[in-house]
Protein backbone atom coordinates (compact mmCIF):
# COMPACT_ATOMS: atom_id res chain seq x y z
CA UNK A 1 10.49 -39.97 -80.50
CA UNK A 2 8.99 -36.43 -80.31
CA UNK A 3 6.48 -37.65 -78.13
CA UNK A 4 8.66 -38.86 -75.67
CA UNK A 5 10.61 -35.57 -75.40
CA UNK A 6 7.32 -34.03 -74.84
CA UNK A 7 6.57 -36.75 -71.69
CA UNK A 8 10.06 -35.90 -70.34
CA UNK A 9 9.43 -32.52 -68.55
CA UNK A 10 6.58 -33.51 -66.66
CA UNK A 11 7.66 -36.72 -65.52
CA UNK A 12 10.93 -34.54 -64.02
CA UNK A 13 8.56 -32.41 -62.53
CA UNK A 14 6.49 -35.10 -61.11
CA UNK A 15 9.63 -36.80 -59.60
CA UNK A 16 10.71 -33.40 -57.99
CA UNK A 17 7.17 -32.88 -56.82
CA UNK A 18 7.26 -36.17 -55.17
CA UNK A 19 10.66 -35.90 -53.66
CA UNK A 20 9.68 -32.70 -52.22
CA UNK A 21 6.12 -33.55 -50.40
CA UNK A 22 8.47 -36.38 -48.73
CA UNK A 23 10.80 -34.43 -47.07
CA UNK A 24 8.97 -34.31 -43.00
CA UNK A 25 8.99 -31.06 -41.13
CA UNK A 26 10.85 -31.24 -38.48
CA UNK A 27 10.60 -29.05 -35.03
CA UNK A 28 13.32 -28.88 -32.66
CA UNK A 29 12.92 -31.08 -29.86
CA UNK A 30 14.09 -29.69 -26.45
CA UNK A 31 15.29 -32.79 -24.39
CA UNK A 32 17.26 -30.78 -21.70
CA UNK A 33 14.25 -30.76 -18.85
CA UNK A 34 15.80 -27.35 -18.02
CA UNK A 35 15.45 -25.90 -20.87
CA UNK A 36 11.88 -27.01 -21.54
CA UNK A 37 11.44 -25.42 -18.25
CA UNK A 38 12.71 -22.15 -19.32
CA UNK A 39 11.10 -22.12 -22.67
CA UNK A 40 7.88 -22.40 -20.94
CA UNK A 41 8.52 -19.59 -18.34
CA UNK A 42 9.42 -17.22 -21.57
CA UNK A 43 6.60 -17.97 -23.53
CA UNK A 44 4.36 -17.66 -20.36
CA UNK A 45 6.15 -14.11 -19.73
CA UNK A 46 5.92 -13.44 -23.17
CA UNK A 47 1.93 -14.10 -23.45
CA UNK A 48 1.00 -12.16 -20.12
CA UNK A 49 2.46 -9.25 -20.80
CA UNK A 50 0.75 -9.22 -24.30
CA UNK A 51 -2.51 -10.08 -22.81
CA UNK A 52 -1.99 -6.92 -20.14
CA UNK A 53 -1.38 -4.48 -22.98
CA UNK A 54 -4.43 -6.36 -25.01
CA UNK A 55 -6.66 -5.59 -21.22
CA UNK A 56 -4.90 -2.20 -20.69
CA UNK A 57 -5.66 -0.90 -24.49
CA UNK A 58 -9.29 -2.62 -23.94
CA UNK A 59 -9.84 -0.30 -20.80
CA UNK A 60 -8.65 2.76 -22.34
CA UNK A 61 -10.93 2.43 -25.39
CA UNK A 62 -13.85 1.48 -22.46
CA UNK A 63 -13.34 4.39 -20.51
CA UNK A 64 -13.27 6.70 -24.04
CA UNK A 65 -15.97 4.98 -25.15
CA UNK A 66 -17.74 5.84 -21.82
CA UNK A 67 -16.67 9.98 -21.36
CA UNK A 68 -17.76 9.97 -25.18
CA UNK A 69 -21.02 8.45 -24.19
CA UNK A 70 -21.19 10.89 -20.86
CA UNK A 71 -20.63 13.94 -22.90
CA UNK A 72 -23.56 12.88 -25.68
CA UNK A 73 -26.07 12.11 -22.39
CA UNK A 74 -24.93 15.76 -21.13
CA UNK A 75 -25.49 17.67 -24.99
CA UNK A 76 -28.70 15.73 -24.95
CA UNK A 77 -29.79 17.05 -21.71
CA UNK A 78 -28.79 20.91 -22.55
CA UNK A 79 -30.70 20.58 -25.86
CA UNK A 80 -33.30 19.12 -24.41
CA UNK A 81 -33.42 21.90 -21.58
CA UNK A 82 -33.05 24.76 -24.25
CA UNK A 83 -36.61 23.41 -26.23
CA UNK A 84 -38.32 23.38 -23.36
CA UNK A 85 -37.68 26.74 -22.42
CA UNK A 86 -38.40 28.04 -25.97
């Protein structure tokens, strides 16, 4: 009998783990035409004006990169000047 109080907990558990891997996910489904039409729009909206603020931020860091890269080339060429004078 103590052996089969023992089983009892993990056949629940197996039951429960079942019940819950059978349960679909479900995603709403738009069937107004309409709306699909507007959802689309929005998430188009949405993702361009993300991807110009990804291309805007990508530009900035390009042109720092760049005056950062000018400014090196220039401190180059003044040290460079300055040991061939001495």
């Amino acid at each position: 009998m103590n052996k089969k109080l023992y089983l009892l907990p993990f056949l629940i558990f197996s039951i429960n783990a079942q019940d819950e891997e059978s349960i679909p996910v479900v995603e709403p489904v738009i069937t107004d035409l309409d709306l699909l039409v507007e959802s689309v729009k929005t998430t188009a909206s949405i993702r361009a004006k993300e991807d110009r603020a990804r291309l805007n931020k990508f530009l900035s860091d390009k042109n720092k990169q760049q005056a950062l890269l000018d400014n090196m080339k220039y401190r180059l060429t003044l040290e460079e000047r300055r040991s061939d004078r001495d």
